[in-house]
C-alpha atoms as a PDB file:
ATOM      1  CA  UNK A   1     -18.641 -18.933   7.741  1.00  0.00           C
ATOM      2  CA  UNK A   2     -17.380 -15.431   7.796  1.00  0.00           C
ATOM      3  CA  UNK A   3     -18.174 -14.923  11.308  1.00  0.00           C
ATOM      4  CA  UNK A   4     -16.668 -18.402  11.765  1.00  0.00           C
ATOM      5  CA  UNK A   5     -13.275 -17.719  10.175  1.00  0.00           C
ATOM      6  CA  UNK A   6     -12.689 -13.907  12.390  1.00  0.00           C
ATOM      7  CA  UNK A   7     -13.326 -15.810  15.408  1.00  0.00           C
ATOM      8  CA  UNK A   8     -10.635 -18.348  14.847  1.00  0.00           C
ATOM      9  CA  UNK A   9      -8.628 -15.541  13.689  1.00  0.00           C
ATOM     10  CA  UNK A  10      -9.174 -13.915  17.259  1.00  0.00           C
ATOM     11  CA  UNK A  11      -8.554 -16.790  18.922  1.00  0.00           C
ATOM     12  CA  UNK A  12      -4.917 -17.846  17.750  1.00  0.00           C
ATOM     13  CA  UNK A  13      -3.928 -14.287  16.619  1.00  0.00           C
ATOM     14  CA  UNK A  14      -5.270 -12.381  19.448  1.00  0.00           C
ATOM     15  CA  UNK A  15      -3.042  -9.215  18.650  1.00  0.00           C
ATOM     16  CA  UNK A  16      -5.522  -8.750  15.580  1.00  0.00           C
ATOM     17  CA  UNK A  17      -8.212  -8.597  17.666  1.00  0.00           C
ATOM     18  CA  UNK A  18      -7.139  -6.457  20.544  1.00  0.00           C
ATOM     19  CA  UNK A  19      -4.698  -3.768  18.834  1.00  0.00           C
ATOM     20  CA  UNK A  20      -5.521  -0.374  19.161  1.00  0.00           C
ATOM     21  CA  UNK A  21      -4.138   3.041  17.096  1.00  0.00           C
ATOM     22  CA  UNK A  22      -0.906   2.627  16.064  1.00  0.00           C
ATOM     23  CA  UNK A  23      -0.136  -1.034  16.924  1.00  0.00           C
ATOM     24  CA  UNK A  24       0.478  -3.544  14.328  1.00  0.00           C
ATOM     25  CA  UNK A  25      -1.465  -6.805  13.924  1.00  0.00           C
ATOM     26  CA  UNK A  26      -1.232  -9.866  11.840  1.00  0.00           C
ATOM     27  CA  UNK A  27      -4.853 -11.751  10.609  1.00  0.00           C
ATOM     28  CA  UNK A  28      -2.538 -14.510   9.085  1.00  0.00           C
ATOM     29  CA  UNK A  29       0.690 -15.574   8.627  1.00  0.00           C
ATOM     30  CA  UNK A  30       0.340 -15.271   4.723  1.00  0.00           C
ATOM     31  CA  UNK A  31      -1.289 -11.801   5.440  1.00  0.00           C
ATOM     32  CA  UNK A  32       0.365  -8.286   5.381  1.00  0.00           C
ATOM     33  CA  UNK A  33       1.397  -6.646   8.962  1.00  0.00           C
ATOM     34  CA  UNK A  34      -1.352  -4.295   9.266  1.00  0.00           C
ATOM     35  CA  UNK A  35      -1.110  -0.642  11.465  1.00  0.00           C
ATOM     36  CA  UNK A  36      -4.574  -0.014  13.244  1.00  0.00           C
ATOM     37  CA  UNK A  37      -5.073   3.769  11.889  1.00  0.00           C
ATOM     38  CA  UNK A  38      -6.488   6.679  14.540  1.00  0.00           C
ATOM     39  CA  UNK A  39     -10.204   6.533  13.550  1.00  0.00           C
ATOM     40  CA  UNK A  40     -11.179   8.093  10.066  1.00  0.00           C
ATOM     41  CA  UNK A  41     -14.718   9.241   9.152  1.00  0.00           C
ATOM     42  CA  UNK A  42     -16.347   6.821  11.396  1.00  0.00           C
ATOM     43  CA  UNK A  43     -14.323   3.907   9.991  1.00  0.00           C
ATOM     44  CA  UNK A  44     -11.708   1.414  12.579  1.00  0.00           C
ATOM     45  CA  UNK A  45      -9.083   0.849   9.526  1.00  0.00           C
ATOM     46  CA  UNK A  46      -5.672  -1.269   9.537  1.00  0.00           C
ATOM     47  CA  UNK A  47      -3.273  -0.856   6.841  1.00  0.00           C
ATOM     48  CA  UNK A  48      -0.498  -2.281   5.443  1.00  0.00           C
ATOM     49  CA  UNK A  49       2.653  -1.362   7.064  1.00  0.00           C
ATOM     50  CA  UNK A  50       4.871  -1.400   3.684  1.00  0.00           C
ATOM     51  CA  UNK A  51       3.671  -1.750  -0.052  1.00  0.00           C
ATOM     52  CA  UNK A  52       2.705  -5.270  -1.084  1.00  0.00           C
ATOM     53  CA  UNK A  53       5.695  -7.007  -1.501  1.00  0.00           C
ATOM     54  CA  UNK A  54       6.673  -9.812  -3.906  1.00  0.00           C
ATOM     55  CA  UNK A  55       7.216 -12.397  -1.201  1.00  0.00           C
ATOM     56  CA  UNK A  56       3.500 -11.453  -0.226  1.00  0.00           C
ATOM     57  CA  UNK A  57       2.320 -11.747  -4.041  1.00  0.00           C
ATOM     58  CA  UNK A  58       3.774 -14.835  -4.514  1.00  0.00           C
ATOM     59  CA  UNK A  59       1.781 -16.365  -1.554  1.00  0.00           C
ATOM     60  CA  UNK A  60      -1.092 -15.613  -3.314  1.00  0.00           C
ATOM     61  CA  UNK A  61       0.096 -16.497  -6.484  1.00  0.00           C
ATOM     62  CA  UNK A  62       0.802 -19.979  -5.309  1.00  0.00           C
ATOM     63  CA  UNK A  63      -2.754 -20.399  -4.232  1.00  0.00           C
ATOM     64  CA  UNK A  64      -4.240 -19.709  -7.703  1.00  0.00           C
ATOM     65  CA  UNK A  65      -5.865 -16.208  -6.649  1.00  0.00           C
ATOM     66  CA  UNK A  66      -3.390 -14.316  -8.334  1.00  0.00           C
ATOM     67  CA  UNK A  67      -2.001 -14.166 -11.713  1.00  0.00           C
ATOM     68  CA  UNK A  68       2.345 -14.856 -11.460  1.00  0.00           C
ATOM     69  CA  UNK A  69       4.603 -11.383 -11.796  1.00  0.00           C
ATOM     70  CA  UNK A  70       7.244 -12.905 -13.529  1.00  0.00           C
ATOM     71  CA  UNK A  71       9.192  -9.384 -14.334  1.00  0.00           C
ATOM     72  CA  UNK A  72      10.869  -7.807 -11.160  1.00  0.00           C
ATOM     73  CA  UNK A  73      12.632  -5.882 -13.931  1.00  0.00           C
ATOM     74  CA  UNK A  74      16.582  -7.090 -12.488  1.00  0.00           C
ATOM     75  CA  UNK A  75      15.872  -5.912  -9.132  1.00  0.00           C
ATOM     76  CA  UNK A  76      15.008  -9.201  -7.021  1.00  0.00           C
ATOM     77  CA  UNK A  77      11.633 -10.035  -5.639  1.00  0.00           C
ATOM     78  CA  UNK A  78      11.076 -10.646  -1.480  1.00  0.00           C
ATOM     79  CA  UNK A  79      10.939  -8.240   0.010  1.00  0.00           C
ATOM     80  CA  UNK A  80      10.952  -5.831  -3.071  1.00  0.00           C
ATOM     81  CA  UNK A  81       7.629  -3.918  -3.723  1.00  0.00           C
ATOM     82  CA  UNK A  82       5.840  -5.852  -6.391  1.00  0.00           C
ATOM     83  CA  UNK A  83       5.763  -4.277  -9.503  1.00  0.00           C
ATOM     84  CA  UNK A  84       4.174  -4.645 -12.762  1.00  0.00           C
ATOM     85  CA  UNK A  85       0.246  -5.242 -11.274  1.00  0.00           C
ATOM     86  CA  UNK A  86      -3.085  -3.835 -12.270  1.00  0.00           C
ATOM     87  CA  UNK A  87      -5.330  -2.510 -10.541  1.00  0.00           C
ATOM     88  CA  UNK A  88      -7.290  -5.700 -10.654  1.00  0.00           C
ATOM     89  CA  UNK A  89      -4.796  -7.592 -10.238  1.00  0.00           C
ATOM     90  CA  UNK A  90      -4.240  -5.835  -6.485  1.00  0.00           C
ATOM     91  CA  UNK A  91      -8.004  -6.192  -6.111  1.00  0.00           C
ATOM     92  CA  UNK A  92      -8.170  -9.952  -6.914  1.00  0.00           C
ATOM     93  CA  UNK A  93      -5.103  -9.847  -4.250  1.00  0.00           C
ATOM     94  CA  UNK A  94      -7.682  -7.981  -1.559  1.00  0.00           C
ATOM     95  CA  UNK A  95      -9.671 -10.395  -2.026  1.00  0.00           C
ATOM     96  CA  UNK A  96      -7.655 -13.664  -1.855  1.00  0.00           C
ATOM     97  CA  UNK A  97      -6.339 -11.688   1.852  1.00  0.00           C
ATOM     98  CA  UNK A  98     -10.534 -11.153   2.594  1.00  0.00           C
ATOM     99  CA  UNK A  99     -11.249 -15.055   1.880  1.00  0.00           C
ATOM    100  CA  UNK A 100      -8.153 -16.402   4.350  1.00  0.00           C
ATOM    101  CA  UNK A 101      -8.656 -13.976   7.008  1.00  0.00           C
ATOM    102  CA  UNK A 102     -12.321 -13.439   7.468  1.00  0.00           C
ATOM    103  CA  UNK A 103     -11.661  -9.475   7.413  1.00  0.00           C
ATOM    104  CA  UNK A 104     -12.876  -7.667   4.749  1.00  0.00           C
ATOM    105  CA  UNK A 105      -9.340  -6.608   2.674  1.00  0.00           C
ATOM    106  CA  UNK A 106      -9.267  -3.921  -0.393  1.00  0.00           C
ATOM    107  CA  UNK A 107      -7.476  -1.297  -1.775  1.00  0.00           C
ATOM    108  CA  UNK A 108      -8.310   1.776   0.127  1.00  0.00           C
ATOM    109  CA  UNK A 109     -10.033   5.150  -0.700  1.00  0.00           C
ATOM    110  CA  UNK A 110      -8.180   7.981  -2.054  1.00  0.00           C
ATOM    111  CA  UNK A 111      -9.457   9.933   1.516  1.00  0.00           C
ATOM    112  CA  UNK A 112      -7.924   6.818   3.491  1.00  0.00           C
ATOM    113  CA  UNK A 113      -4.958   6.520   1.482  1.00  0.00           C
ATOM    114  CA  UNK A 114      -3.600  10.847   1.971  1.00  0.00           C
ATOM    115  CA  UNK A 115      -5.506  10.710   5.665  1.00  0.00           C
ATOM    116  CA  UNK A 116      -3.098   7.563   6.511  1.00  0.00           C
ATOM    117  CA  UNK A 117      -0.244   9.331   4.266  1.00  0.00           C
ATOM    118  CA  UNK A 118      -0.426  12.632   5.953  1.00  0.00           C
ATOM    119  CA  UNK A 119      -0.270  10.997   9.546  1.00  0.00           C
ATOM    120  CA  UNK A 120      -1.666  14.149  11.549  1.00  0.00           C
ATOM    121  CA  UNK A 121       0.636  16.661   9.767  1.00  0.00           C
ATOM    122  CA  UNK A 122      -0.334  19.323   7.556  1.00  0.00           C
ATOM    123  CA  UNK A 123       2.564  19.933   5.577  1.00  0.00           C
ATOM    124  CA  UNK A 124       3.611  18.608   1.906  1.00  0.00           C
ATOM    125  CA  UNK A 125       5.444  15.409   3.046  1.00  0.00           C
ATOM    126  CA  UNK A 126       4.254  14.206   6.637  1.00  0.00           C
ATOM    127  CA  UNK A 127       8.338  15.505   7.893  1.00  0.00           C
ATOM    128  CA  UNK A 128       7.958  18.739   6.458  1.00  0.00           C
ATOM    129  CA  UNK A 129       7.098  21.069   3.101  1.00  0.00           C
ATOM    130  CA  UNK A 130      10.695  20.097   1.472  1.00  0.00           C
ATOM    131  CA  UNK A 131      12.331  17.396   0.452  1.00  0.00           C
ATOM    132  CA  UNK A 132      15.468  16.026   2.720  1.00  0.00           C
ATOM    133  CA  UNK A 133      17.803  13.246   1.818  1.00  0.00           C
ATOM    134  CA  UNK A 134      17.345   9.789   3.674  1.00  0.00           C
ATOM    135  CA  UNK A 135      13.745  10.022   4.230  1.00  0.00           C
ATOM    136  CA  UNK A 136      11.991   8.573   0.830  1.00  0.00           C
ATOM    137  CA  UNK A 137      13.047   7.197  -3.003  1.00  0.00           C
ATOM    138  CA  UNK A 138      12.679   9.430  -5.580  1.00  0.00           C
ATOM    139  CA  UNK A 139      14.603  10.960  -8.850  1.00  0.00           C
ATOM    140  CA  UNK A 140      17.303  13.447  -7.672  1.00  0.00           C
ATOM    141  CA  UNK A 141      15.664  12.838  -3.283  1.00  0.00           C
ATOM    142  CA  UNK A 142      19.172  11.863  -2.435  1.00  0.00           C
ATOM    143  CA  UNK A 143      22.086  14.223  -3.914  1.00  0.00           C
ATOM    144  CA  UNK A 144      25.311  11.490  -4.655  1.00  0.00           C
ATOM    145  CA  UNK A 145      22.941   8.551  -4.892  1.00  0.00           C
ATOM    146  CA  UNK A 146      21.682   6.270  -7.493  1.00  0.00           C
ATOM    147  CA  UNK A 147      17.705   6.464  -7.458  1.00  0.00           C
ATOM    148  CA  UNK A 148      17.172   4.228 -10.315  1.00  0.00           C
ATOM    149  CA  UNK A 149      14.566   1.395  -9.349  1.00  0.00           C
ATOM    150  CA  UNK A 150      12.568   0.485  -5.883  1.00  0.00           C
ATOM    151  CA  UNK A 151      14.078  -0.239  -2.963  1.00  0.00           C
ATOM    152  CA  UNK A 152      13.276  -2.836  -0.228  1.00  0.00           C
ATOM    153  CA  UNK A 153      10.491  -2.209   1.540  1.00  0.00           C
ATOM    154  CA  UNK A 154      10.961  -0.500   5.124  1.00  0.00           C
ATOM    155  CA  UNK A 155      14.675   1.067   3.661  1.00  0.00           C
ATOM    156  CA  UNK A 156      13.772   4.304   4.981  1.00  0.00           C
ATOM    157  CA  UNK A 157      12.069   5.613   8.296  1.00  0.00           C
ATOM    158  CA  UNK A 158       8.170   4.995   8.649  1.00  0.00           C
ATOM    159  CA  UNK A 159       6.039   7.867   9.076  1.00  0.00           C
ATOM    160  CA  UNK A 160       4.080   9.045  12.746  1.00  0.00           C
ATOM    161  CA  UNK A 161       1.590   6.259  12.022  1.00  0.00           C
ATOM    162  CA  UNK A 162       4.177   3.913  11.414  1.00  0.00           C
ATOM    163  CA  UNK A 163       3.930   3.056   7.783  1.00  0.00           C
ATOM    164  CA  UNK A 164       6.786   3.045   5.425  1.00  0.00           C
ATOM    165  CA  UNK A 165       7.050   4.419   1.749  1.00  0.00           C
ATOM    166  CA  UNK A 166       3.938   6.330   1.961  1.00  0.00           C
ATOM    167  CA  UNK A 167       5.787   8.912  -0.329  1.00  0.00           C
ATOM    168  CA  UNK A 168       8.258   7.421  -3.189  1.00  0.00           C
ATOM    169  CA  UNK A 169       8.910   4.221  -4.164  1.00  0.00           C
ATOM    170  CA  UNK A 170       6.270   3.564  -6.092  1.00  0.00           C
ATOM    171  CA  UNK A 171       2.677   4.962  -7.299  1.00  0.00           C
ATOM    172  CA  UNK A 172       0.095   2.857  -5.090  1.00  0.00           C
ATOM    173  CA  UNK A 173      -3.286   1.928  -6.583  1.00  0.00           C
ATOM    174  CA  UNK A 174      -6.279   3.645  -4.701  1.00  0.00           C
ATOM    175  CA  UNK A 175     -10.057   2.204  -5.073  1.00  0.00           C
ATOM    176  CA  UNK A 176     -11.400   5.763  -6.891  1.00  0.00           C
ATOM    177  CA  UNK A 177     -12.453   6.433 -10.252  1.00  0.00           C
ATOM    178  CA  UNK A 178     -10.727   9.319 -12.006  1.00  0.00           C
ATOM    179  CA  UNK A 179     -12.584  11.548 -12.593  1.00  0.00           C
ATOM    180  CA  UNK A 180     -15.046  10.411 -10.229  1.00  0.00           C
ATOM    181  CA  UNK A 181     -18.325  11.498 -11.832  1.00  0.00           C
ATOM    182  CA  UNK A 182     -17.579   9.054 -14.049  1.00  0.00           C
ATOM    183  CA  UNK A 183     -19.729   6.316 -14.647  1.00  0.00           C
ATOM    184  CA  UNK A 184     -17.476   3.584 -16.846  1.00  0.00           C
ATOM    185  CA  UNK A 185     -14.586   4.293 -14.942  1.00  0.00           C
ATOM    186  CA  UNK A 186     -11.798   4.764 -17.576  1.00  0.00           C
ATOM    187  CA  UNK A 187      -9.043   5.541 -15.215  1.00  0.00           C
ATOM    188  CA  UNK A 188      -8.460   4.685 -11.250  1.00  0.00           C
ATOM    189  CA  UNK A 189      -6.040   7.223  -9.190  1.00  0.00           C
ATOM    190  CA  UNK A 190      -2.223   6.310  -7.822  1.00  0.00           C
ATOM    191  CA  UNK A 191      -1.420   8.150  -4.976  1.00  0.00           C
ATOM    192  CA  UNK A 192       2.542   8.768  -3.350  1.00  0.00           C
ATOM    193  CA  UNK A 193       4.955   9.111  -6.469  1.00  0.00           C
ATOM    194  CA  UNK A 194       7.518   6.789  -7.096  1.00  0.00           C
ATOM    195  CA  UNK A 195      11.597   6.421  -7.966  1.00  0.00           C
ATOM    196  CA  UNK A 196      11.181   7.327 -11.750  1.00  0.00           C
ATOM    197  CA  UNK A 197       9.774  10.766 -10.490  1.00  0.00           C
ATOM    198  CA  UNK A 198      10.276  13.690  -8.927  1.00  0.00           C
ATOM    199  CA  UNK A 199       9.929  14.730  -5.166  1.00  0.00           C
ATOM    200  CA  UNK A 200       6.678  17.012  -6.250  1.00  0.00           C
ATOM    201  CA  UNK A 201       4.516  13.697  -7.189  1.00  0.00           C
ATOM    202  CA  UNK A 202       5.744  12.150  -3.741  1.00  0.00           C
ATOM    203  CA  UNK A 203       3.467  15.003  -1.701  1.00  0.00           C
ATOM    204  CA  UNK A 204       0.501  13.695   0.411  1.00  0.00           C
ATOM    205  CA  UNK A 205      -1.882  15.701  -2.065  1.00  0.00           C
ATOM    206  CA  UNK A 206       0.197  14.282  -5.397  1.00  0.00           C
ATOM    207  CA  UNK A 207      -2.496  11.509  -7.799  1.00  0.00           C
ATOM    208  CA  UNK A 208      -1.870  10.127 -10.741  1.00  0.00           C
ATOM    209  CA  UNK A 209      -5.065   8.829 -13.363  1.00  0.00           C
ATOM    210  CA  UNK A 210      -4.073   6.116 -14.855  1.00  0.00           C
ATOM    211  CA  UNK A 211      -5.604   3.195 -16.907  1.00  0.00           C
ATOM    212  CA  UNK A 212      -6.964   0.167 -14.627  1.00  0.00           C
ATOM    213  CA  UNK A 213      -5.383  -2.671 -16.590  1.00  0.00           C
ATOM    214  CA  UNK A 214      -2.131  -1.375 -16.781  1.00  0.00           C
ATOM    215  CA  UNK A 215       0.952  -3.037 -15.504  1.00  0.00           C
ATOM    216  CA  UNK A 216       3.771  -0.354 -14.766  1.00  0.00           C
ATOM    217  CA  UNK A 217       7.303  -0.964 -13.080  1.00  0.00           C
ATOM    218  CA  UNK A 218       6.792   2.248 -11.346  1.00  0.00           C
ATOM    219  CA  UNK A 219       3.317   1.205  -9.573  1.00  0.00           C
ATOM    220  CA  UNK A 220       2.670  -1.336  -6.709  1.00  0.00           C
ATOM    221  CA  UNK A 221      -0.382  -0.925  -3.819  1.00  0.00           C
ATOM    222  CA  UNK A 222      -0.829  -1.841  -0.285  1.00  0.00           C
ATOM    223  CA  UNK A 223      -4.607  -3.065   1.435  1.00  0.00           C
ATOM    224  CA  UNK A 224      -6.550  -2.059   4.063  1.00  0.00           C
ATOM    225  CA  UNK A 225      -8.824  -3.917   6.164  1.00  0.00           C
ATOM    226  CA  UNK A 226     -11.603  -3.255   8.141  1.00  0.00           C
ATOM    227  CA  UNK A 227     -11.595  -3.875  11.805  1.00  0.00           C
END
């Protein structure tokens, strides 16, 4: 059935079939647009262009595969990052995207998640090692401007690999344990920073622990699929 479902996906959405590194494809038109990363430890990897946004959540809330947000906390839903999700609630949402597209959908790896934020550079923020105004959402990022809550997805430019909000925003879930020797799993990682903090937690190498069932207005996600 799986097989069965990718190639009607190929068939009447033959750009998610055929896209190569740094194109965008869609598997569905519930589904996220998905970037088609360079090639990462062996892996062919899409991934969401912008966080998961609350026109997206709401798709899969009116299916029944995911529980309603009902707080956007006064700042609008559509395309607003969704807020106020576990991290199994953006697993259960993975998974509602794997079942309607045939792809495999899920939060990425912690590797995937700085590899895709990083985008070839080296430095601190994939522009550079210092902060500049215009370029991402974060407490005190842009002198003579109100940083309190998110902002629409895509309201500032999209890094080399062409994904937006990689740093600010909001904290994104990531699939790893912290720490990750351990067994029971009492904590899973955010990566990126968000508007409530500072520009040092929006660095590529920045992670947050925090506790798997909590529901913060200052953490959202994106998915990955594999191609």
């Amino acid at each position: 059935m799986k097989r069965g479902l990718a190639a009607l996906v190929a068939l009447f959405f033959p750009a998610a079939a055929a896209a190569a590194p740094g194109e965008s494809a869609r598997d569905h038109p519930l589904a996220p647009e998905m970037v088609l990363l360079p090639r990462f430890e062996g892996h062919d990897l899409a991934m969401a262009r912008t966080e998961t946004t609350f026109a997206q959540w709401d798709a899969c809330a009116a299916a029944g595969a995911c529980p309603r947000v009902a707080d956007d906390h006064g700042w609008g839903r559509g395309a607003r990052p969704v807020i106020n999700v576990s991290w199994e609630d953006a697993a259960a949402y993975a998974r509602w995207l794997s079942a309607l597209t045939g792809r495999r959908y899920r939060l990425p790896s912690a590797a995937e998640w700085e590899f895709a934020a990083r985008a070839g550079s080296r430095t601190a923020y994939w522009w550079g090692d210092e902060m500049k105004p215009g370029v991402a959402r974060c407490r005190g990022c842009n002198p003579g401007v109100n940083d309190y809550g998110t902002m629409p997805a895509a309201s500032y430019p999209p890094n080399p690999f062409g994904l937006y909000d990689m740093n600010g925003n909001l904290w994104e879930w990531v699939a790893d344990c912290a720490p990750a020797a351990e067994k029971t799993c009492p904590a899973r990682l955010t990566r990126g920073g968000a508007w409530y903090y500072f520009s040092k937690q929006a660095k590529a190498e920045a992670a947050a622990p925090r506790p798997p069932a909590e529901r913060s207005f200052t953490v959202g996600f994106r998915v990955v699929s594999e191609r």
